[in-house]
C-alpha atoms as a PDB file:
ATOM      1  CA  UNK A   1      22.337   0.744   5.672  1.00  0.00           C
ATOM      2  CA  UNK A   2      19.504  -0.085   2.879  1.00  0.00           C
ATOM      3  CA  UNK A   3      20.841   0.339  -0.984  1.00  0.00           C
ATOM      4  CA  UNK A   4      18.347   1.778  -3.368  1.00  0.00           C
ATOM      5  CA  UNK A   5      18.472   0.530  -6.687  1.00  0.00           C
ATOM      6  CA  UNK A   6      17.291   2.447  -9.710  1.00  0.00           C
ATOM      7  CA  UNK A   7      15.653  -0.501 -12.202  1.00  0.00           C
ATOM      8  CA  UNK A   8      12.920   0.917 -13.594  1.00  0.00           C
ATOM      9  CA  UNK A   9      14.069   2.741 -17.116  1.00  0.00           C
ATOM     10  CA  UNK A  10      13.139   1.396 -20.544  1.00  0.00           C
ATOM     11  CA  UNK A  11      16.766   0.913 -21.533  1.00  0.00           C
ATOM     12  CA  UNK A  12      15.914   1.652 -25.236  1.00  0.00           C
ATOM     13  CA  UNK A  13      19.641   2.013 -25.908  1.00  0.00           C
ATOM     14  CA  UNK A  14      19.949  -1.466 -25.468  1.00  0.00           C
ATOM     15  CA  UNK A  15      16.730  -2.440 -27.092  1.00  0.00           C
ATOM     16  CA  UNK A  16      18.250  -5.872 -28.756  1.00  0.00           C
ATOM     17  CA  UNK A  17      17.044  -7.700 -25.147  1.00  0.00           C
ATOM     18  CA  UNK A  18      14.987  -4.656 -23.083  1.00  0.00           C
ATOM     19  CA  UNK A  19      11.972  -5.046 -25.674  1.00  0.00           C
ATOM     20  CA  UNK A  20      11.596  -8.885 -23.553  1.00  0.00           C
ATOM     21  CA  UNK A  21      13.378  -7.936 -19.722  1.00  0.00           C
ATOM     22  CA  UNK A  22      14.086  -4.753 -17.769  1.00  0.00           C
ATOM     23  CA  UNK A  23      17.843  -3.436 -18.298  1.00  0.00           C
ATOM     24  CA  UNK A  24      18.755  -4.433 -15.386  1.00  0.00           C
ATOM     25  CA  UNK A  25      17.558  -7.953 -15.689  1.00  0.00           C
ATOM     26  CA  UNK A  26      19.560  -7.800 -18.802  1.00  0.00           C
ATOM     27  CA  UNK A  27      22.301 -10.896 -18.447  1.00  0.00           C
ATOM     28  CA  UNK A  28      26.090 -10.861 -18.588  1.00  0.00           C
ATOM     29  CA  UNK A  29      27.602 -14.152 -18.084  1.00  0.00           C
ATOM     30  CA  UNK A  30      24.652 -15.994 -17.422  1.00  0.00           C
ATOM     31  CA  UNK A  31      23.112 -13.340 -14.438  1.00  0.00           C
ATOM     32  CA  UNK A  32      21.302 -10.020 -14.845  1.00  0.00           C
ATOM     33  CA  UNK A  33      23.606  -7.296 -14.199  1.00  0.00           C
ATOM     34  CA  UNK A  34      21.146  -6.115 -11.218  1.00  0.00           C
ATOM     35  CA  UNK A  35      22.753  -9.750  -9.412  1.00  0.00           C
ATOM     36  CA  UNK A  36      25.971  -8.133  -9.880  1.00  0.00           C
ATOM     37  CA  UNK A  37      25.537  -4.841  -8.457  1.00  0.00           C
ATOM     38  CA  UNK A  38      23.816  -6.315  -5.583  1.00  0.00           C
ATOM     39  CA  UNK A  39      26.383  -8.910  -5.259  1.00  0.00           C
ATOM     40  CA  UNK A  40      28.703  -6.368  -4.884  1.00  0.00           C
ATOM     41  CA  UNK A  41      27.517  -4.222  -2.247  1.00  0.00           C
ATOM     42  CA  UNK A  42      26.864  -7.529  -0.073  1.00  0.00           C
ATOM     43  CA  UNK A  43      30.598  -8.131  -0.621  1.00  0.00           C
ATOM     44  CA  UNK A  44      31.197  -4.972   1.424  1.00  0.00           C
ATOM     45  CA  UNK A  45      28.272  -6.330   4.098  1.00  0.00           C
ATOM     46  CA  UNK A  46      25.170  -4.153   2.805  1.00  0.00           C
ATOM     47  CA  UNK A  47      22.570  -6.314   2.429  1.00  0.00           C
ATOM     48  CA  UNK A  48      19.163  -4.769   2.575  1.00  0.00           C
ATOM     49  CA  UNK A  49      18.055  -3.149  -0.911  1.00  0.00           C
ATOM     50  CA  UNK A  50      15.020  -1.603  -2.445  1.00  0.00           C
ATOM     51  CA  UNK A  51      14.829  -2.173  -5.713  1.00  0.00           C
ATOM     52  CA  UNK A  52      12.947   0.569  -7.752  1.00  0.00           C
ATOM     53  CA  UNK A  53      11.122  -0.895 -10.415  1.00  0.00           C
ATOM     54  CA  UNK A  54       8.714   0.308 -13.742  1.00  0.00           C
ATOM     55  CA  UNK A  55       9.027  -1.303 -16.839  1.00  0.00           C
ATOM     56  CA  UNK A  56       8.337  -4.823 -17.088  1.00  0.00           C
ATOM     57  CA  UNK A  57       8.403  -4.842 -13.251  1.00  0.00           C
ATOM     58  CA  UNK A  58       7.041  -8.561 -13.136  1.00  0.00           C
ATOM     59  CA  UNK A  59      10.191 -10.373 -14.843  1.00  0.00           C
ATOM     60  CA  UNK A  60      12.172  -9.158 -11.873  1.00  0.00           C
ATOM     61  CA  UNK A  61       9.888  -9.787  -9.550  1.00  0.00           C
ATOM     62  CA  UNK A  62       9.540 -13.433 -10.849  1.00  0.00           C
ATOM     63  CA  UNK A  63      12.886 -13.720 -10.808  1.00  0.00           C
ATOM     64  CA  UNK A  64      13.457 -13.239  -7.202  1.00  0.00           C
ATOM     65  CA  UNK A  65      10.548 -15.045  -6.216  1.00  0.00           C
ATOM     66  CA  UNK A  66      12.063 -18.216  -8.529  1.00  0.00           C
ATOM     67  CA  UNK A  67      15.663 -17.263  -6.700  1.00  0.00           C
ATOM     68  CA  UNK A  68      16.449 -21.221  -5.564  1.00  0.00           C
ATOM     69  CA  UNK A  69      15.358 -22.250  -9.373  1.00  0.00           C
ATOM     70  CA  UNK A  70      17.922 -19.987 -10.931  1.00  0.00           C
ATOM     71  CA  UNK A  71      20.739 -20.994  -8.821  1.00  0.00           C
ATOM     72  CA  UNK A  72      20.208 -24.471  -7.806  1.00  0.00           C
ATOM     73  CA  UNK A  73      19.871 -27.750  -8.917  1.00  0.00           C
ATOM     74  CA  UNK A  74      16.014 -29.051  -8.644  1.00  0.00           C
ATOM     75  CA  UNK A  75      14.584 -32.679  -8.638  1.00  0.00           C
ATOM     76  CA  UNK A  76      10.223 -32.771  -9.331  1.00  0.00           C
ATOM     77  CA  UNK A  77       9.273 -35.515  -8.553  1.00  0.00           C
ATOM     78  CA  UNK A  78       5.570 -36.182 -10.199  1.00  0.00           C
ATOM     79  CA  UNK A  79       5.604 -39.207  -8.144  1.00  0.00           C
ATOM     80  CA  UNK A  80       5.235 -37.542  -5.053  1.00  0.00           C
ATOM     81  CA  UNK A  81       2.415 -35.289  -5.675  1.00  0.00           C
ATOM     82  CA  UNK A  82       4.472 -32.790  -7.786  1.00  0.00           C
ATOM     83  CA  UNK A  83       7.286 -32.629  -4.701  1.00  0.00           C
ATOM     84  CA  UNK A  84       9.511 -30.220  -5.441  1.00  0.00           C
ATOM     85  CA  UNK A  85      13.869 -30.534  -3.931  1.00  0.00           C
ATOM     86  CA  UNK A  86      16.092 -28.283  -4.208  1.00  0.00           C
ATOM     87  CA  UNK A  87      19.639 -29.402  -4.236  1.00  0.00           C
ATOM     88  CA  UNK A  88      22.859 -27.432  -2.581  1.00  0.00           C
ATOM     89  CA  UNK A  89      20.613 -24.528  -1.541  1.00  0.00           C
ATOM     90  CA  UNK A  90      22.186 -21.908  -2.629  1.00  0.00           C
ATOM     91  CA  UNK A  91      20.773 -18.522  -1.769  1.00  0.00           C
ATOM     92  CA  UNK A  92      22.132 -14.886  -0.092  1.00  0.00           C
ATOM     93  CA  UNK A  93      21.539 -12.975   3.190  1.00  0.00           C
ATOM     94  CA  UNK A  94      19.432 -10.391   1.998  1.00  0.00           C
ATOM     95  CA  UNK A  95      16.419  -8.621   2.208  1.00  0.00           C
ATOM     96  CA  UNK A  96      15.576  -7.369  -0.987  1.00  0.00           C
ATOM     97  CA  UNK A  97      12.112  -4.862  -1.429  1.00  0.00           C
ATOM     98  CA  UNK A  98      10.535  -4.786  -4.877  1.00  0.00           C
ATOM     99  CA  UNK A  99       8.260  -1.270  -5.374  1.00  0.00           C
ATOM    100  CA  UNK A 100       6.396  -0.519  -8.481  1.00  0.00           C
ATOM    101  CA  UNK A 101       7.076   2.904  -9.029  1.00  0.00           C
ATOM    102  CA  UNK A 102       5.458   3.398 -11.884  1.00  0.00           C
ATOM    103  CA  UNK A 103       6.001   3.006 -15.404  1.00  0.00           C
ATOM    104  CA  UNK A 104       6.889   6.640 -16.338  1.00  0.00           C
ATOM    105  CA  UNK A 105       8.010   7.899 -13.497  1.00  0.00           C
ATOM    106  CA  UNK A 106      11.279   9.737 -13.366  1.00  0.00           C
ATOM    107  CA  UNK A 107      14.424   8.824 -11.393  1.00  0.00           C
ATOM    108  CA  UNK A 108      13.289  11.097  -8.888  1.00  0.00           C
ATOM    109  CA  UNK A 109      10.075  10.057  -8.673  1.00  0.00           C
ATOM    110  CA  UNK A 110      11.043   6.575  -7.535  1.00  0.00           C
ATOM    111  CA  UNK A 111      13.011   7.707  -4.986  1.00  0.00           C
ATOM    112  CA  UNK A 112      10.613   9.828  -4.014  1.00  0.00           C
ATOM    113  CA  UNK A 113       8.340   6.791  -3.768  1.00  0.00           C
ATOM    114  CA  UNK A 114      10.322   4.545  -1.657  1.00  0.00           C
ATOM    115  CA  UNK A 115      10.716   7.209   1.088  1.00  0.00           C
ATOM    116  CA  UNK A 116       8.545   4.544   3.425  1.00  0.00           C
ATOM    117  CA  UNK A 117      10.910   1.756   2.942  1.00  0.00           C
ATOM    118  CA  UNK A 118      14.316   3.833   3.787  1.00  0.00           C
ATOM    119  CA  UNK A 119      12.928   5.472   6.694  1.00  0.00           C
ATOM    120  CA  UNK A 120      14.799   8.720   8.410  1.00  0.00           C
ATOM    121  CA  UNK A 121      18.169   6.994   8.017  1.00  0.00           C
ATOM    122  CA  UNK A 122      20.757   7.592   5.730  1.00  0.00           C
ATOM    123  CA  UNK A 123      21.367   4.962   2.236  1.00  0.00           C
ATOM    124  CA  UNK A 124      23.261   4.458  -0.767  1.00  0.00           C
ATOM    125  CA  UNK A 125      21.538   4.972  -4.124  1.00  0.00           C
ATOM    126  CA  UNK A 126      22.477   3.306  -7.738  1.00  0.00           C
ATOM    127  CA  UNK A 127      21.745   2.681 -11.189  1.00  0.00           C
ATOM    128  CA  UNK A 128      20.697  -0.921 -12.223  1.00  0.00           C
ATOM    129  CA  UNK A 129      23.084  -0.752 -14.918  1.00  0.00           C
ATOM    130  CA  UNK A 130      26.313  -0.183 -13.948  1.00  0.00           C
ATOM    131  CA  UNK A 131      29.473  -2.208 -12.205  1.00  0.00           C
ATOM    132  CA  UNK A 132      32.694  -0.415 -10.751  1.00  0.00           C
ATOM    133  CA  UNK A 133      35.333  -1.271  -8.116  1.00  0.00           C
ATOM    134  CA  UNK A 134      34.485   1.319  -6.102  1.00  0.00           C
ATOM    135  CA  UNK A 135      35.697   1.342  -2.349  1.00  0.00           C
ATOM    136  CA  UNK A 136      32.013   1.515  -1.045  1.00  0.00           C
ATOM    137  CA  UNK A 137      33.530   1.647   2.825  1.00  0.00           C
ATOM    138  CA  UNK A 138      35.848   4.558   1.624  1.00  0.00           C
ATOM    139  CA  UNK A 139      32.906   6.444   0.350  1.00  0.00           C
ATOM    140  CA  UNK A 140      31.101   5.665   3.027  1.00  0.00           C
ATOM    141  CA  UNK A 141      33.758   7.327   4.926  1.00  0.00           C
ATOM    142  CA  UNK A 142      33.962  10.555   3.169  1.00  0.00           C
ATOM    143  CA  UNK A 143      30.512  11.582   2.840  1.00  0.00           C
ATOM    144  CA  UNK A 144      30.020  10.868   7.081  1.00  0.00           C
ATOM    145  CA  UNK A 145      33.159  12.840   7.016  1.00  0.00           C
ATOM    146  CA  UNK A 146      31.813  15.900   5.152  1.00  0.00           C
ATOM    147  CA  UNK A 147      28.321  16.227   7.032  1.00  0.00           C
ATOM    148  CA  UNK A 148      26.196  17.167   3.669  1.00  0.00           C
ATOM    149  CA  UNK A 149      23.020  15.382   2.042  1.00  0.00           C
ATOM    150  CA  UNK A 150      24.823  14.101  -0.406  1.00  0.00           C
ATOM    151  CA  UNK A 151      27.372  12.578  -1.826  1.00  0.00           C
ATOM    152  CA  UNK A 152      27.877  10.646  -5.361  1.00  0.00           C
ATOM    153  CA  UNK A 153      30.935   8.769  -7.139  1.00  0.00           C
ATOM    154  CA  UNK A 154      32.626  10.890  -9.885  1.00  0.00           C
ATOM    155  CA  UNK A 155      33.671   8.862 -12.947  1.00  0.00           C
ATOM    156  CA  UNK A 156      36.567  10.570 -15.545  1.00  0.00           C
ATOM    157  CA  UNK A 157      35.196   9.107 -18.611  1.00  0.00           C
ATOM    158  CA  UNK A 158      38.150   9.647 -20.904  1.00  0.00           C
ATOM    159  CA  UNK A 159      38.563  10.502 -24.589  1.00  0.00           C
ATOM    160  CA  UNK A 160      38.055   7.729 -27.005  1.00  0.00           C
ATOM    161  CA  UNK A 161      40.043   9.232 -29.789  1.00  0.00           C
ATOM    162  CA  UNK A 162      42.897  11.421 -30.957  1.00  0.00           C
ATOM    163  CA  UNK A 163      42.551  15.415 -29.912  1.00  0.00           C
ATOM    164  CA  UNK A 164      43.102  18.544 -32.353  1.00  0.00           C
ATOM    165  CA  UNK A 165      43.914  21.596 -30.866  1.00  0.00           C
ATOM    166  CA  UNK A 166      42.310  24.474 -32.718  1.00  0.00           C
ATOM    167  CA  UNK A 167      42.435  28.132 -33.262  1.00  0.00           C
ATOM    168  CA  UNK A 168      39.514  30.012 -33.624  1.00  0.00           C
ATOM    169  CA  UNK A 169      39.867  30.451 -37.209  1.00  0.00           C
ATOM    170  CA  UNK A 170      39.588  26.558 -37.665  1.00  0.00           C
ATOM    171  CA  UNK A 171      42.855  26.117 -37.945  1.00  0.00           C
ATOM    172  CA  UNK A 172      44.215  22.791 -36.665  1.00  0.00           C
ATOM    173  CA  UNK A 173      47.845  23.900 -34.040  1.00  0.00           C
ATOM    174  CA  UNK A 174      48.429  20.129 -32.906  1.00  0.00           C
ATOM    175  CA  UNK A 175      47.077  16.957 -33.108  1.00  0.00           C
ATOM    176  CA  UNK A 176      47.730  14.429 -30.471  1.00  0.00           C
ATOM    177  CA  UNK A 177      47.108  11.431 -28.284  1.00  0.00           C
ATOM    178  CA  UNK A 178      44.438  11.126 -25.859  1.00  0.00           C
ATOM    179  CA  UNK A 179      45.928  11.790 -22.071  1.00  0.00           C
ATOM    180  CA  UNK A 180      44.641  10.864 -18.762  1.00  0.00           C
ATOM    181  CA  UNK A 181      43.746  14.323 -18.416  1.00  0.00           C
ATOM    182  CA  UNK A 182      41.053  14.407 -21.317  1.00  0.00           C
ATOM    183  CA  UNK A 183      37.249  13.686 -20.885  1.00  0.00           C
ATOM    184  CA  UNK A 184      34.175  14.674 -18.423  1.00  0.00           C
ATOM    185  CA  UNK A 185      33.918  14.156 -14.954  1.00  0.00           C
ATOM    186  CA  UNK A 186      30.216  12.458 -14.474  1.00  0.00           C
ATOM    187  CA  UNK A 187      28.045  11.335 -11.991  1.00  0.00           C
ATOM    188  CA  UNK A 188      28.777   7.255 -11.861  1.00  0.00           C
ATOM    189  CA  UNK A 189      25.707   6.550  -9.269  1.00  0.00           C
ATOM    190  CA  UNK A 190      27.028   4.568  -6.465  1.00  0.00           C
ATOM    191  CA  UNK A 191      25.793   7.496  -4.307  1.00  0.00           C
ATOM    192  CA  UNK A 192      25.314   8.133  -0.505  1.00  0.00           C
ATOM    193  CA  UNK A 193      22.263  10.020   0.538  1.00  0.00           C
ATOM    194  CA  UNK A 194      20.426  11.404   3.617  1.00  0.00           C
ATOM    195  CA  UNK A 195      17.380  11.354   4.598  1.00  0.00           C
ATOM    196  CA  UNK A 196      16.703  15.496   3.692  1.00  0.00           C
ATOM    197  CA  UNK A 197      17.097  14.754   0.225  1.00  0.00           C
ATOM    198  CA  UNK A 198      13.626  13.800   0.037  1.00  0.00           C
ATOM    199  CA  UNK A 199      12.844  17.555   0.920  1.00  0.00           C
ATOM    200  CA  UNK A 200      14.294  18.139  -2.699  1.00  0.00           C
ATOM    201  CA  UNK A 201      12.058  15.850  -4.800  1.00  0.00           C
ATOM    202  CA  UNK A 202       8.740  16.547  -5.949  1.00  0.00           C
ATOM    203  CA  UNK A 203       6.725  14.613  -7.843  1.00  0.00           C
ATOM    204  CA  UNK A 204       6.863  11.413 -10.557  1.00  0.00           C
ATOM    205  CA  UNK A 205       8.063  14.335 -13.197  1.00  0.00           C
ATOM    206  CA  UNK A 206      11.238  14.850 -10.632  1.00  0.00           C
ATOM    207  CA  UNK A 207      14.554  14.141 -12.899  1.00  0.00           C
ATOM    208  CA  UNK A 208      17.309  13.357 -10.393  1.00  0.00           C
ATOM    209  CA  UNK A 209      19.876  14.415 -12.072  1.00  0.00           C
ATOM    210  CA  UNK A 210      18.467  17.720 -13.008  1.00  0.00           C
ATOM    211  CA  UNK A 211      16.654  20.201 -10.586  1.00  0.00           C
ATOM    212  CA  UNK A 212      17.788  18.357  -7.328  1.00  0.00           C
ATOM    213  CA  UNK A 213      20.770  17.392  -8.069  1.00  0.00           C
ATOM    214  CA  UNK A 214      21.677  21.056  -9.206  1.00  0.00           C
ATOM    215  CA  UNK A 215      19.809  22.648  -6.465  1.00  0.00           C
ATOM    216  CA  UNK A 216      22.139  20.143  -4.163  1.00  0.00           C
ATOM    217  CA  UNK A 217      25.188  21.846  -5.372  1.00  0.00           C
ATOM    218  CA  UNK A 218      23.652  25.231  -5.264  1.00  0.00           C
ATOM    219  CA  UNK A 219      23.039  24.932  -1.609  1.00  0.00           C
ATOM    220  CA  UNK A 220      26.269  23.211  -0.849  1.00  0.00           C
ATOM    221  CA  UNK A 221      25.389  20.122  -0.122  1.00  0.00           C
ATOM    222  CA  UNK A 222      26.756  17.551  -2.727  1.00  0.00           C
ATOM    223  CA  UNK A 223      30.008  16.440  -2.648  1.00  0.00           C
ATOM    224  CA  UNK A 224      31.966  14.455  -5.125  1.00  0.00           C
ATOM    225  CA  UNK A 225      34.369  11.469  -4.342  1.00  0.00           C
ATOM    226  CA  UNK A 226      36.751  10.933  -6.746  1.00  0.00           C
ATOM    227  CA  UNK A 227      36.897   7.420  -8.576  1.00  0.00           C
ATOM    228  CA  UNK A 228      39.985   6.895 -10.470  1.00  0.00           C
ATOM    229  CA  UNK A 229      39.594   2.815 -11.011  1.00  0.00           C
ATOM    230  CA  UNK A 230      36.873   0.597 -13.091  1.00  0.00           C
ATOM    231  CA  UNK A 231      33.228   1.594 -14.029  1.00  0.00           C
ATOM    232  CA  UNK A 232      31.265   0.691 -16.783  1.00  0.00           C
ATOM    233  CA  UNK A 233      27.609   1.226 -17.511  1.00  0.00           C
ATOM    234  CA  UNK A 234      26.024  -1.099 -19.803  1.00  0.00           C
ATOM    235  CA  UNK A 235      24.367   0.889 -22.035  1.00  0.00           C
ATOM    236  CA  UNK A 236      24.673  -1.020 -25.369  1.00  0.00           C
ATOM    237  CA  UNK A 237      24.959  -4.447 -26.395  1.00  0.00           C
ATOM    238  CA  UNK A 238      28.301  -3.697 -27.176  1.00  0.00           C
ATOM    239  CA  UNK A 239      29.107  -2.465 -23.197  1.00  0.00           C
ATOM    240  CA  UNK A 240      27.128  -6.049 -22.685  1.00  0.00           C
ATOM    241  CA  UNK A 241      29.619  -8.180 -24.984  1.00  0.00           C
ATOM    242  CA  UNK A 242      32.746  -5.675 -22.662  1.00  0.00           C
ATOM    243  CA  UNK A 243      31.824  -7.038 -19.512  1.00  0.00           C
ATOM    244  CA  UNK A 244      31.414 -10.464 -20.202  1.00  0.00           C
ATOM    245  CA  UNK A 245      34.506 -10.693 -22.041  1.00  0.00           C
ATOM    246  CA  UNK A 246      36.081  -9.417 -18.752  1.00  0.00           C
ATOM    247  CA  UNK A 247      34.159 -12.058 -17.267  1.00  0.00           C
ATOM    248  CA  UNK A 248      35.287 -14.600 -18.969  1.00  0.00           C
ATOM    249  CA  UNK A 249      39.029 -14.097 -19.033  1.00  0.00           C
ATOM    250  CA  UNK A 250      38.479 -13.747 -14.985  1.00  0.00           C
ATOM    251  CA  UNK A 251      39.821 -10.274 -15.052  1.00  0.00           C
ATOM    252  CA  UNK A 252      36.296  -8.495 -14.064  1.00  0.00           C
ATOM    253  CA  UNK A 253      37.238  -5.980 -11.372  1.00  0.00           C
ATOM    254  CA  UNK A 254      33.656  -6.064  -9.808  1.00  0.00           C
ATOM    255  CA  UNK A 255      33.646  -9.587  -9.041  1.00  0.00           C
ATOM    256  CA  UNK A 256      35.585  -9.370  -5.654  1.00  0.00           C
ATOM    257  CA  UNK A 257      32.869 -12.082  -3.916  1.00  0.00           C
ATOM    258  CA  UNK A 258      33.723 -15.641  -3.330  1.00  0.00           C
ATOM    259  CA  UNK A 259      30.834 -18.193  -4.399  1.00  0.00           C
END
């Protein structure tokens, strides 16, 4: 099964290091957080993946084409008519597709675009951004269990701070402790799609997340599964400096793999 990767946003919210590199290309611990994500999935055996690019489409590009560089050791010898050895050749089993879908184009433009490379099978779709434990054979499981286009990982994103409980008047009844039980349900990505999606995207204006997404639901054919352990998007430089402190005190619940 092919994974589609969303990489293609500006990632202005973390414009400290997307004004040089794509957010996804954007390192924690030394590799872009797109190596992570993919890393991942190949940890569960999918190793096929279209990666949806836009802005600054060439660094990542580069970077894969410069793959043995990054993560081996490398003699040139100038000696030898510029001869070029790569040491402990390290590299992974997969087939990885780079498409320039354009540097404006929505989220569901791009997938829109890539339609060619998935062919009439079903595949997983992410965001370039984000890491979780999720049990991608579990999910895998529920949405061939369900039968419908689509299904995507919800994500409790619970309540930073202290709640008041109000009256209408203003008045403040009880103030207390966040609880499990406080925050939004969102979409985390880390979704599993067939192939009749594609009959709900239009064009490079297509939002995802918006008209098909909703139009999904209104036909009764998204479904939800339920993630109660770790996700975090990197969205700031501060969700950067998160993840590789988890990282670095080996604790990083994404990071199941064994070099």
């Amino acid at each position: 099964m092919k994974v589609v990767i969303l990489a293609g946003g500006f990632g202005t919210r973390i414009s400290e290091e997307s004004q040089f590199k794509p957010k996804p290309m954007v390192e924690i611990s030394s590799k872009p957080i797109l190596w992570h994500i993919m890393k991942y999935y190949s940890a569960f055996g999918f190793n096929e993946f279209i990666i949806c690019c836009g802005y600054k489409q060439y660094v990542i590009k580069e970077w894969f084409a410069d793959y043995y560089l990054h993560n081996s050791d490398v003699t040139f010898d100038f000696t030898q008519d510029n001869k070029m050895i790569v040491h402990k050749n390290h590299t992974e089993p997969w087939k990885v597709t780079l498409v320039d879908t354009g540097l404006n184009t929505m989220t569901g433009g791009r997938i829109k675009r890539i339609r060619k490379y998935v062919g009439d099978e079903p595949f997983m779709l992410t965001y370039g951004d984000g890491v979780c434990d999720v049990d991608l054979n579990a999910l895998l499981k529920f949405h061939k269990a369900t039968g419908k286009i689509a299904t995507m990982t919800a994500i409790n994103v619970g309540q930073q701070f202290g709640c008041l409980d109000m009256a209408p008047d203003g008045s403040v009844l009880r103030f207390r402790e966040k609880s499990e039980t406080d925050g939004s349900i969102i979409n985390g990505g880390y979704m599993v799609l067939e192939p009749k999606v594609f009959d709900y995207l239009q064009d490079d204006t297509t939002v995802f997340e918006k008209a098909p997404i909703e139009n999904l639901a209104k036909d009764g054919e998204l479904n939800a599964y339920l993630h109660t352990g770790f996700w975090k998007c990197m969205d700031t430089k501060r969700d950067k400096e998160l993840l590789e402190s988890l990282i670095d005190s080996g604790k990083a619940p994404w990071m199941i793999w064994e070099d």
